[in-house]
N, C-alpha and C. Protein backbone atom coordinates (compact mmCIF):
# COMPACT_ATOMS: atom_id res chain seq x y z
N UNK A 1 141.71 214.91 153.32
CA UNK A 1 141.56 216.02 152.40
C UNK A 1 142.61 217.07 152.74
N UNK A 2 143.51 217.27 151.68
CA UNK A 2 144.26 218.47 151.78
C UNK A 2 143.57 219.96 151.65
N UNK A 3 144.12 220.66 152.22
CA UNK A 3 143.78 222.30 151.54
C UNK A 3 144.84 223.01 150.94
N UNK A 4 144.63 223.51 149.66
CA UNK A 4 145.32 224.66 148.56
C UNK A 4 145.42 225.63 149.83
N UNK A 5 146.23 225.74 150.06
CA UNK A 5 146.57 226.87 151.04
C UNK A 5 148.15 227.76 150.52
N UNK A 6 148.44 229.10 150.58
CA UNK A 6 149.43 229.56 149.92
C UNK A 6 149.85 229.82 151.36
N UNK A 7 151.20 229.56 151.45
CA UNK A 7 152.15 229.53 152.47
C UNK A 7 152.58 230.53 152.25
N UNK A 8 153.64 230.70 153.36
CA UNK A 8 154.35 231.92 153.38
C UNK A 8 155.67 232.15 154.49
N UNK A 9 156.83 232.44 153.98
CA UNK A 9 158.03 232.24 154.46
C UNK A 9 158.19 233.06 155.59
N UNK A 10 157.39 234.18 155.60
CA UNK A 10 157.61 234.85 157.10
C UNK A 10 159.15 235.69 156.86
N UNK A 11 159.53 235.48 156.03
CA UNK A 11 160.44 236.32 156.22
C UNK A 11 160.83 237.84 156.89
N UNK A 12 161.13 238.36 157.64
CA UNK A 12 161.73 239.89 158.20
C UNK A 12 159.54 239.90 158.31
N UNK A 13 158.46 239.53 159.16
CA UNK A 13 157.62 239.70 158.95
C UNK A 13 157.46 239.53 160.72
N UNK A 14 156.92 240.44 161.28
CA UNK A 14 156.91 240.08 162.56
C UNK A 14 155.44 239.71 163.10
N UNK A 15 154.76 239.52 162.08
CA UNK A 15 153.32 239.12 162.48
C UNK A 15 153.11 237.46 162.16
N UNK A 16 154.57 237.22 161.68
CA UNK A 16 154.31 235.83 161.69
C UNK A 16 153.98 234.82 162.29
N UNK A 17 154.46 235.00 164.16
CA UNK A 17 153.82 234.16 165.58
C UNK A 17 152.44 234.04 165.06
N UNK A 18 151.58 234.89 165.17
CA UNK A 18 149.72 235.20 164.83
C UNK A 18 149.47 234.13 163.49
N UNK A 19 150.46 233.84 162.43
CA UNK A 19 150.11 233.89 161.16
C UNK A 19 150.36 232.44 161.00
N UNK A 20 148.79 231.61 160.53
CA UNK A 20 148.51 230.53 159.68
C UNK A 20 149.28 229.88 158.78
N UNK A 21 149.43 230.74 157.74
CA UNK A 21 150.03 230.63 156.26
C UNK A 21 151.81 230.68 156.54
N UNK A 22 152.48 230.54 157.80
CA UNK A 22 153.52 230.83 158.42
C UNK A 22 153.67 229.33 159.04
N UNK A 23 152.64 229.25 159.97
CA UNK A 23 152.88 228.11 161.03
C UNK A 23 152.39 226.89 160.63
N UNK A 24 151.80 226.78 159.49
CA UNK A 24 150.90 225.35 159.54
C UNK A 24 151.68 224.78 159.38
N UNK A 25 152.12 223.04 158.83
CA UNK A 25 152.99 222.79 158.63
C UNK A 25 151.90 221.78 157.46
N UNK A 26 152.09 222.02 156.57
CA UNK A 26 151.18 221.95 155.19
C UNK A 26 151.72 220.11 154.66
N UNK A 27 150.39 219.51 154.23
CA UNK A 27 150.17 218.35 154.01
C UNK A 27 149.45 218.16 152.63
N UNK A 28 150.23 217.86 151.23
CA UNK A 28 150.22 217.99 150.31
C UNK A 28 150.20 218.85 149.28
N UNK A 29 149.61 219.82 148.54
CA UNK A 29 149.73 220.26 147.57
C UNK A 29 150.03 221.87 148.32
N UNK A 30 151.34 222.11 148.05
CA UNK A 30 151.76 223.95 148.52
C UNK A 30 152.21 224.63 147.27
N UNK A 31 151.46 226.17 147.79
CA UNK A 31 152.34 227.22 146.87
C UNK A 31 152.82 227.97 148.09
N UNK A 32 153.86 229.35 147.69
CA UNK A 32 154.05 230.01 148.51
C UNK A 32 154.21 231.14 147.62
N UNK A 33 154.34 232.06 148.11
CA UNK A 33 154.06 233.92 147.94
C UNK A 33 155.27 233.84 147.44
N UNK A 34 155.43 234.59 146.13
CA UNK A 34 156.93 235.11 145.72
C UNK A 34 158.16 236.01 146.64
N UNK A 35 157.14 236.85 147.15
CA UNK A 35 158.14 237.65 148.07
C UNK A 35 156.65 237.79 149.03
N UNK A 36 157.34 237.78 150.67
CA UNK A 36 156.59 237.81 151.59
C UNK A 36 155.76 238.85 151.46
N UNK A 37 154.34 238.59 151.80
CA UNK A 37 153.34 239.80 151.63
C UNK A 37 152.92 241.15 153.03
N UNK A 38 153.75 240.98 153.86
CA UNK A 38 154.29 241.91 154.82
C UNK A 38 154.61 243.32 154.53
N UNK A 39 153.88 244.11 154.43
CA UNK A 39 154.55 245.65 154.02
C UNK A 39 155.09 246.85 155.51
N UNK A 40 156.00 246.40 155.31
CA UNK A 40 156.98 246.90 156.78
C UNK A 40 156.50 248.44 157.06
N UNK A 41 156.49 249.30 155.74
CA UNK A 41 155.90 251.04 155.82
C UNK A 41 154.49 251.25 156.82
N UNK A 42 153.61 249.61 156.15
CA UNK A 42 152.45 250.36 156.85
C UNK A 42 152.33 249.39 158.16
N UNK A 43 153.15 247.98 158.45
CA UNK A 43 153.22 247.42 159.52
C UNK A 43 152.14 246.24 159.36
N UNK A 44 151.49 245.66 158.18
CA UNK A 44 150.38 244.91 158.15
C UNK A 44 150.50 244.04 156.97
N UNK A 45 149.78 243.10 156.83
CA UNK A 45 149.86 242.12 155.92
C UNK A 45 148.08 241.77 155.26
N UNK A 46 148.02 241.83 154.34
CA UNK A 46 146.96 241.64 153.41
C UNK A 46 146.46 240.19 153.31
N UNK A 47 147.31 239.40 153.27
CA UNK A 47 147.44 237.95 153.57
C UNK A 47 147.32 237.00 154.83
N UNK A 48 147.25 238.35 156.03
CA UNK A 48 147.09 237.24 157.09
C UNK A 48 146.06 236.91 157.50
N UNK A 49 146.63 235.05 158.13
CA UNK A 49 145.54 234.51 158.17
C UNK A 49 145.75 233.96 159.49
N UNK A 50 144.70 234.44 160.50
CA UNK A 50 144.95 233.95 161.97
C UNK A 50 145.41 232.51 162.76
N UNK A 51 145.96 232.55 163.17
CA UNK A 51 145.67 231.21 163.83
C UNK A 51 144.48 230.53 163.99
N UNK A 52 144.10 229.68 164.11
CA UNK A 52 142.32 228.83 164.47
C UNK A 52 142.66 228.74 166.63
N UNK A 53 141.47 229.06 166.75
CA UNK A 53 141.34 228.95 168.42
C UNK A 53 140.43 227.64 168.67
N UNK A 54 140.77 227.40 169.96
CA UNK A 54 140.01 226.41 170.55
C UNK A 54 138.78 227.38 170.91
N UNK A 55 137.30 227.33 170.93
CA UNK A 55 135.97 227.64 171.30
C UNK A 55 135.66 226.67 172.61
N UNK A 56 135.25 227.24 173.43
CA UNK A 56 134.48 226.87 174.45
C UNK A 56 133.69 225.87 174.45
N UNK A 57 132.70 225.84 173.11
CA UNK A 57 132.30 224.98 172.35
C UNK A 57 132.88 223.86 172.00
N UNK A 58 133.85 223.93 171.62
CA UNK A 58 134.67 222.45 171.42
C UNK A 58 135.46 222.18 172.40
N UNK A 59 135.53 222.57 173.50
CA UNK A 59 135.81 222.12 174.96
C UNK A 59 134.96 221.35 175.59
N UNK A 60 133.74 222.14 175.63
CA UNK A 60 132.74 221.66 176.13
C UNK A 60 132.23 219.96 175.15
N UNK A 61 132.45 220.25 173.90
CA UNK A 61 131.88 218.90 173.55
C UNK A 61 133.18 217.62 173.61
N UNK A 62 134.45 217.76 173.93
CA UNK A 62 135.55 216.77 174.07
C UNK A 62 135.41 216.72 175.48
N UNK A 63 134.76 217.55 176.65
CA UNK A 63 135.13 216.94 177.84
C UNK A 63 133.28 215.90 178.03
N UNK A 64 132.33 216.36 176.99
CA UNK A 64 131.28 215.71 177.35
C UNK A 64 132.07 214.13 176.92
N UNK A 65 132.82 213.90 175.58
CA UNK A 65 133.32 212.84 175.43
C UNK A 65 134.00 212.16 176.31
N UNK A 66 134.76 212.81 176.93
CA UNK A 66 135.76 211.97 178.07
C UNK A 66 134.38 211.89 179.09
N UNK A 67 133.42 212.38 179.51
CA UNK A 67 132.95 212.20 180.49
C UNK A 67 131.96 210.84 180.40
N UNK A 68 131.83 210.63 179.15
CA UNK A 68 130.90 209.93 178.67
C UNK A 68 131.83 208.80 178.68
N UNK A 69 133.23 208.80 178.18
CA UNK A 69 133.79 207.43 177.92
C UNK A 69 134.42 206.97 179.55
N UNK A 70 134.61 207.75 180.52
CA UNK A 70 134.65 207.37 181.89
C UNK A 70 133.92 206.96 182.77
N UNK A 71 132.55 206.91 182.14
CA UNK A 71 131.21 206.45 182.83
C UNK A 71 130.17 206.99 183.61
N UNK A 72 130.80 208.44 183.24
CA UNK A 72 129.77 209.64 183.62
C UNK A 72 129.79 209.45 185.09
N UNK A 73 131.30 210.00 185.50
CA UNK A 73 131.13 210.20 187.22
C UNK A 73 130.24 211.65 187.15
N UNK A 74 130.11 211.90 188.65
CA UNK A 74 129.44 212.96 189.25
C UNK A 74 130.43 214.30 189.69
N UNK A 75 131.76 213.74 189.87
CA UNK A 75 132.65 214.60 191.04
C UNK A 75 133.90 214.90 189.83
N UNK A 76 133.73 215.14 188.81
CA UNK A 76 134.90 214.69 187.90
C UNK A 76 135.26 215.81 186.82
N UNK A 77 133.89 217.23 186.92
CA UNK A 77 133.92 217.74 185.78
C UNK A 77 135.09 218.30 185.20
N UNK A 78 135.83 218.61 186.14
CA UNK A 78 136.97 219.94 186.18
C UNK A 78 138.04 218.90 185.82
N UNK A 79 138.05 218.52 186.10
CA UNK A 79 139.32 217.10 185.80
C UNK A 79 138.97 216.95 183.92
N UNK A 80 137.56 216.41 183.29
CA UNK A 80 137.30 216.33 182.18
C UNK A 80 137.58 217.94 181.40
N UNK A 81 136.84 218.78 181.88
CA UNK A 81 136.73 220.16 181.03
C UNK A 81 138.70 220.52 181.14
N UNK A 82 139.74 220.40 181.97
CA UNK A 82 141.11 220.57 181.72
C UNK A 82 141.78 219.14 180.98
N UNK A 83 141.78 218.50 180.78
CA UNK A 83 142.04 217.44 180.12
C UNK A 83 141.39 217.44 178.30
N UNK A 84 140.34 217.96 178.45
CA UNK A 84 139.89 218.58 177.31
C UNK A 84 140.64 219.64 176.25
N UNK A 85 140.75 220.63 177.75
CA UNK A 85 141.41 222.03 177.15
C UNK A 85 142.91 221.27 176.64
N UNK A 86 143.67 220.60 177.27
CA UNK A 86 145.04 220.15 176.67
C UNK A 86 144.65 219.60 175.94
N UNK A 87 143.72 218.25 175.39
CA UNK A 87 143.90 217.68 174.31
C UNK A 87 143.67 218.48 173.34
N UNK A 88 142.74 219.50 173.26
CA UNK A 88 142.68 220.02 172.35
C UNK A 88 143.91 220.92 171.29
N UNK A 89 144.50 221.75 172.78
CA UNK A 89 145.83 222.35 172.76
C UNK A 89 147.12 222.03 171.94
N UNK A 90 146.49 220.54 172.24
CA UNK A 90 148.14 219.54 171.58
C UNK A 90 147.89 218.94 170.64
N UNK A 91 146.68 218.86 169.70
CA UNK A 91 146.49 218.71 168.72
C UNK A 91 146.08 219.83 167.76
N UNK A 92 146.22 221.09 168.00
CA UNK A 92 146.35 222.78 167.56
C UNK A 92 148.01 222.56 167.48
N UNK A 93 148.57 222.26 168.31
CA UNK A 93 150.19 222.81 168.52
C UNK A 93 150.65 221.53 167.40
N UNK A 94 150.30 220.39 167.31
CA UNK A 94 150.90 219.61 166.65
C UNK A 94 150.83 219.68 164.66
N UNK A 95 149.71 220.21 164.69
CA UNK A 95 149.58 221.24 163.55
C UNK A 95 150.29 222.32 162.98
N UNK A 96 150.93 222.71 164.05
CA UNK A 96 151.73 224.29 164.13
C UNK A 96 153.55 223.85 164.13
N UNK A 97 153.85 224.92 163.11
CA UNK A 97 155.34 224.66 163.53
C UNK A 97 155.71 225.98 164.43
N UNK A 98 156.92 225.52 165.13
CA UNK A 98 157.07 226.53 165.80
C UNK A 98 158.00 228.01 165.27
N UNK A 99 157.55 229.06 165.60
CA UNK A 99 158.39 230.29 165.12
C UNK A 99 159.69 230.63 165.89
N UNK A 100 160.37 230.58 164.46
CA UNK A 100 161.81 230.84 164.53
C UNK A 100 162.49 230.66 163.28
């Protein structure tokens, strides 16, 4: 499933690092903003749309997965809960283009 999502060129916009509609790197149907929606006078954008974060919550349930598909050691958590945090990381970043 795609999402209608309106992009946005980022142009002269320095909140673009933070900004969704900037970084995604969009998978089927795009519009984009006629002229960037950035208003430099007041320093803010009407349009922005945050990045998505990893939750604790979805840490916690990808390292119960790895823990579960390793056979549920005892001595192992910290190894699962950081292995977690990156997979998650690198499938956020692989989503994301990078700013520049």
């Amino acid at each position: 499933m795609s999402i209608d999502l309106t992009l946005c060129t980022g142009l002269g916009c320095p909140l673009r690092a933070e900004c969704y509609r900037y970084r995604v790197i969009a998978h089927g149907r795009r519009s984009s903003f006629a002229t960037p929606p950035f208003v430099a006078a007041a320093g803010t954008c009407a349009h922005l749309l945050p990045l998505p974060t990893i939750g604790e919550d979805d840490v916690r349930t990808r390292a119960y997965v790895l823990w579960d598909a390793d056979g549920r050691p005892d001595d192992r958590a910290d190894e699962h809960w950081l292995r977690a945090e990156a997979e998650l990381n690198d499938e956020l970043g692989s989503r994301l283009r990078p700013v520049g």
